[in-house]
N, C-alpha and C. Protein backbone atom coordinates (compact mmCIF):
# COMPACT_ATOMS: atom_id res chain seq x y z
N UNK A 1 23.07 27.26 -28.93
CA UNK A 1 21.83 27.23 -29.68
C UNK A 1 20.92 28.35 -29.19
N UNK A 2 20.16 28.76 -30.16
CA UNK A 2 19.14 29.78 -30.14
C UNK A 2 17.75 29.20 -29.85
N UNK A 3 17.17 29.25 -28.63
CA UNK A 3 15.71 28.64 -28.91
C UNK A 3 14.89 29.71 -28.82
N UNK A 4 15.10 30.92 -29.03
CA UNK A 4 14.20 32.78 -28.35
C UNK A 4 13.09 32.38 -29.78
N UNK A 5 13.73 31.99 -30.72
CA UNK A 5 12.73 32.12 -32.19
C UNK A 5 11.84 30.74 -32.49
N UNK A 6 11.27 30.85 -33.45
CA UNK A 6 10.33 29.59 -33.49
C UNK A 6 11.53 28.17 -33.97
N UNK A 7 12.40 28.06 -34.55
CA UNK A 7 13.51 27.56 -35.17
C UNK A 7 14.38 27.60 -34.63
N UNK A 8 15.51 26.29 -34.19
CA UNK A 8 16.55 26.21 -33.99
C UNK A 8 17.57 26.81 -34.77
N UNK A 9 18.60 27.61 -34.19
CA UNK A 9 19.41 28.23 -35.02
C UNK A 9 20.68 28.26 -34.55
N UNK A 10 22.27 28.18 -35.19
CA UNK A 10 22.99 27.74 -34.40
C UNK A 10 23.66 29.46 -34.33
N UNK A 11 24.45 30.03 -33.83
CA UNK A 11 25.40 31.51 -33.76
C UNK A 11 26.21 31.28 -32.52
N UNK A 12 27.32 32.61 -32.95
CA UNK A 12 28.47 32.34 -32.06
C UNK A 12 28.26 33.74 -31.49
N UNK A 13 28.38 33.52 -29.71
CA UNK A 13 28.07 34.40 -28.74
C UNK A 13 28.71 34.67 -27.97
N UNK A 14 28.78 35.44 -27.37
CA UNK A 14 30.07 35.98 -26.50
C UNK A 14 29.48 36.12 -24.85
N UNK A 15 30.32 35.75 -24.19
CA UNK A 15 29.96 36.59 -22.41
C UNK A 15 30.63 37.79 -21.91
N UNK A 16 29.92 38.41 -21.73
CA UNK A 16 30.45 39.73 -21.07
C UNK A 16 30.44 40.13 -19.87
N UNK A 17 31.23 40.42 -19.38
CA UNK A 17 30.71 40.97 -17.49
C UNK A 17 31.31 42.23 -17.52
N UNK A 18 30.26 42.85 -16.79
CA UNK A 18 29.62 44.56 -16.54
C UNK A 18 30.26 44.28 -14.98
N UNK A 19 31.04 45.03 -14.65
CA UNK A 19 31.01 45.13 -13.05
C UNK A 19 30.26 46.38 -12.30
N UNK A 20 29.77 46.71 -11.73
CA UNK A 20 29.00 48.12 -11.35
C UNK A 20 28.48 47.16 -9.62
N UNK A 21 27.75 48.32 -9.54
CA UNK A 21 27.18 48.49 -8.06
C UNK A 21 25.60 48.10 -8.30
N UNK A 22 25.14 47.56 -6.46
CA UNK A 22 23.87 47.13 -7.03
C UNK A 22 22.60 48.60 -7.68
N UNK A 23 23.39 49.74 -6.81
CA UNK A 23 22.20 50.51 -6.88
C UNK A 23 22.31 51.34 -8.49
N UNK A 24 23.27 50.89 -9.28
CA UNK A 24 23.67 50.86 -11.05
C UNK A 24 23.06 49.27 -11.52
N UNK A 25 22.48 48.24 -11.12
CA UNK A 25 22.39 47.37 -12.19
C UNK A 25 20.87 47.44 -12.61
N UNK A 26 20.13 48.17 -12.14
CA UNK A 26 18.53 48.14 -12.84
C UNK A 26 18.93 49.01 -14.42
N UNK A 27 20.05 50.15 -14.30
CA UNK A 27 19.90 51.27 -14.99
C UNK A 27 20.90 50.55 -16.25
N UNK A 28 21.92 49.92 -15.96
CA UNK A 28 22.55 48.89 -16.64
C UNK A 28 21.53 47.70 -17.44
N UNK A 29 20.99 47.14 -16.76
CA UNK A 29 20.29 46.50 -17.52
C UNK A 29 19.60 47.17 -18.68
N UNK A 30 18.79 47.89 -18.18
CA UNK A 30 17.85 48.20 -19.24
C UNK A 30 18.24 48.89 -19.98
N UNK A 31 19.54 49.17 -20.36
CA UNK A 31 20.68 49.95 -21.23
C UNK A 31 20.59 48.53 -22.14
N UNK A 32 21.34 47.31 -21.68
CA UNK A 32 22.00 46.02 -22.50
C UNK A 32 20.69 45.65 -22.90
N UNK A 33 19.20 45.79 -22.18
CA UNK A 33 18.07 44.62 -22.69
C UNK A 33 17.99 45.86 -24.29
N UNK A 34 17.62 47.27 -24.37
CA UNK A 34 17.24 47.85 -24.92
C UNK A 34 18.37 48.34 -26.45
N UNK A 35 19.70 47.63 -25.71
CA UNK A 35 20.93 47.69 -27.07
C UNK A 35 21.00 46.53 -27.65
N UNK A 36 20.56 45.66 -26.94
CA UNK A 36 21.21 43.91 -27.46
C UNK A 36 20.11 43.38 -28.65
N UNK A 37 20.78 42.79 -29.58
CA UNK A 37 19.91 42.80 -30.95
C UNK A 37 19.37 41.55 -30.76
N UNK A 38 19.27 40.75 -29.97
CA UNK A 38 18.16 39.24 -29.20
C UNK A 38 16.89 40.18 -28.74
N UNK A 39 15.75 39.77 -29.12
CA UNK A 39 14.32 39.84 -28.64
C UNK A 39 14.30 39.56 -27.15
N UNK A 40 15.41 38.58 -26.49
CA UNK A 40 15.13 38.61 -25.01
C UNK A 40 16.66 38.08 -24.58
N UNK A 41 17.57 38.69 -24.21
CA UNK A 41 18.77 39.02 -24.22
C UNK A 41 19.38 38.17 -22.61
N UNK A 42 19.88 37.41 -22.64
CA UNK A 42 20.13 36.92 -21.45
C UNK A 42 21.04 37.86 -20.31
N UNK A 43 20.52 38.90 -19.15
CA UNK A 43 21.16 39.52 -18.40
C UNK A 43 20.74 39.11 -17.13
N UNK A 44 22.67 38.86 -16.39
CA UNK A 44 21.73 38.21 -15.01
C UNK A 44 22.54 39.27 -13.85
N UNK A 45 22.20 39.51 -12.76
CA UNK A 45 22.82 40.37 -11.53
C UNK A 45 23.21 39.43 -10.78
N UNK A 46 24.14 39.34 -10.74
CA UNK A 46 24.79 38.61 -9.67
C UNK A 46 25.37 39.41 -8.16
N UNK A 47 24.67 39.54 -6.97
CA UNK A 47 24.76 39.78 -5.70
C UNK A 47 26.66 39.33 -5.57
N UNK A 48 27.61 40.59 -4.71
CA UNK A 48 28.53 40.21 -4.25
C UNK A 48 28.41 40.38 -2.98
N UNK A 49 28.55 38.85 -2.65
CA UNK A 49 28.60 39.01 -0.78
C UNK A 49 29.94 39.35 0.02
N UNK A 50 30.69 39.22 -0.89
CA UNK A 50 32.36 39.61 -0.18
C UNK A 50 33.23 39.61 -1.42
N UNK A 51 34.61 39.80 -1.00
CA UNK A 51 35.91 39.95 -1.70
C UNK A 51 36.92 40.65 -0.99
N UNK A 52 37.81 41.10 -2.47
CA UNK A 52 38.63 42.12 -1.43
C UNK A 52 38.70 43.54 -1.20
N UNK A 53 38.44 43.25 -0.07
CA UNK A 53 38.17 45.03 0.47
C UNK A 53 38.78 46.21 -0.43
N UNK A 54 39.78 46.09 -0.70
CA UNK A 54 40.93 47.63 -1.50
C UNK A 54 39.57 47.14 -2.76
N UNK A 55 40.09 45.87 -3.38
CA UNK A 55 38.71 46.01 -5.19
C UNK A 55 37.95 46.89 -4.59
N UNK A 56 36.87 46.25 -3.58
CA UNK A 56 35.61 46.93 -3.56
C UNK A 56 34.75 48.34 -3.17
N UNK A 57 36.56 48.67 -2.53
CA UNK A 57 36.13 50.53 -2.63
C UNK A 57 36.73 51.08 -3.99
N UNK A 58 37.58 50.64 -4.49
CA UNK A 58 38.05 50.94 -5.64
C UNK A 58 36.85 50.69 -6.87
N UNK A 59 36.10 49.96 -6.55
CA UNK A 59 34.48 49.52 -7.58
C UNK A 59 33.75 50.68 -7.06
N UNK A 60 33.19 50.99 -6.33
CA UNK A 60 32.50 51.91 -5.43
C UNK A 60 33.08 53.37 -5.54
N UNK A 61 33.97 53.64 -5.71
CA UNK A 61 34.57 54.83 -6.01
C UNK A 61 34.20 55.47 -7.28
N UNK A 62 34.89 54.53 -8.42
CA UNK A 62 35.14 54.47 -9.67
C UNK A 62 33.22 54.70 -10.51
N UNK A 63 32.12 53.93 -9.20
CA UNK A 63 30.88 53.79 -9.97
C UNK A 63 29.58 55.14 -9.17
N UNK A 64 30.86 56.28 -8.44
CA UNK A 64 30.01 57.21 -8.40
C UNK A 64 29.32 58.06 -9.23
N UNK A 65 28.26 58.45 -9.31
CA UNK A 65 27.85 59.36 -10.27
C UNK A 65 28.41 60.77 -9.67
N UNK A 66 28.55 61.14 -10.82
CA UNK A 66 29.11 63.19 -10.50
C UNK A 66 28.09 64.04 -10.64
């Protein structure tokens, strides 16, 4: 359910996950708040406190800027 508008409304929505780095998710966001066709777009950052080491240089690598 939609409650962003004055009216309940029902639509079919999708989840997406963005993987990036923290010092990429301000610039990410305000990419998805400023593309997403919702008036207030649900985007959340989720902090990674661990995993596995090889992923997370392989994330970190992959999310350098050139």
């Amino acid at each position: 359910m939609c409650t962003a508008r004055p009216r309940l409304t029902s639509t079919k929505e999708w989840r997406v996950t963005y993987k990036t780095t923290a010092a990429l998710a301000e610039r990410l966001t305000e990419y998805l708040v400023r593309e997403h066709s919702y008036d207030v777009p649900e985007v959340l950052v989720t902090p990674v406190i661990g995993g596995h080491q090889k992923y997370l240089e392989w994330l970190q690598d992959e999310t350098q800027r050139e």
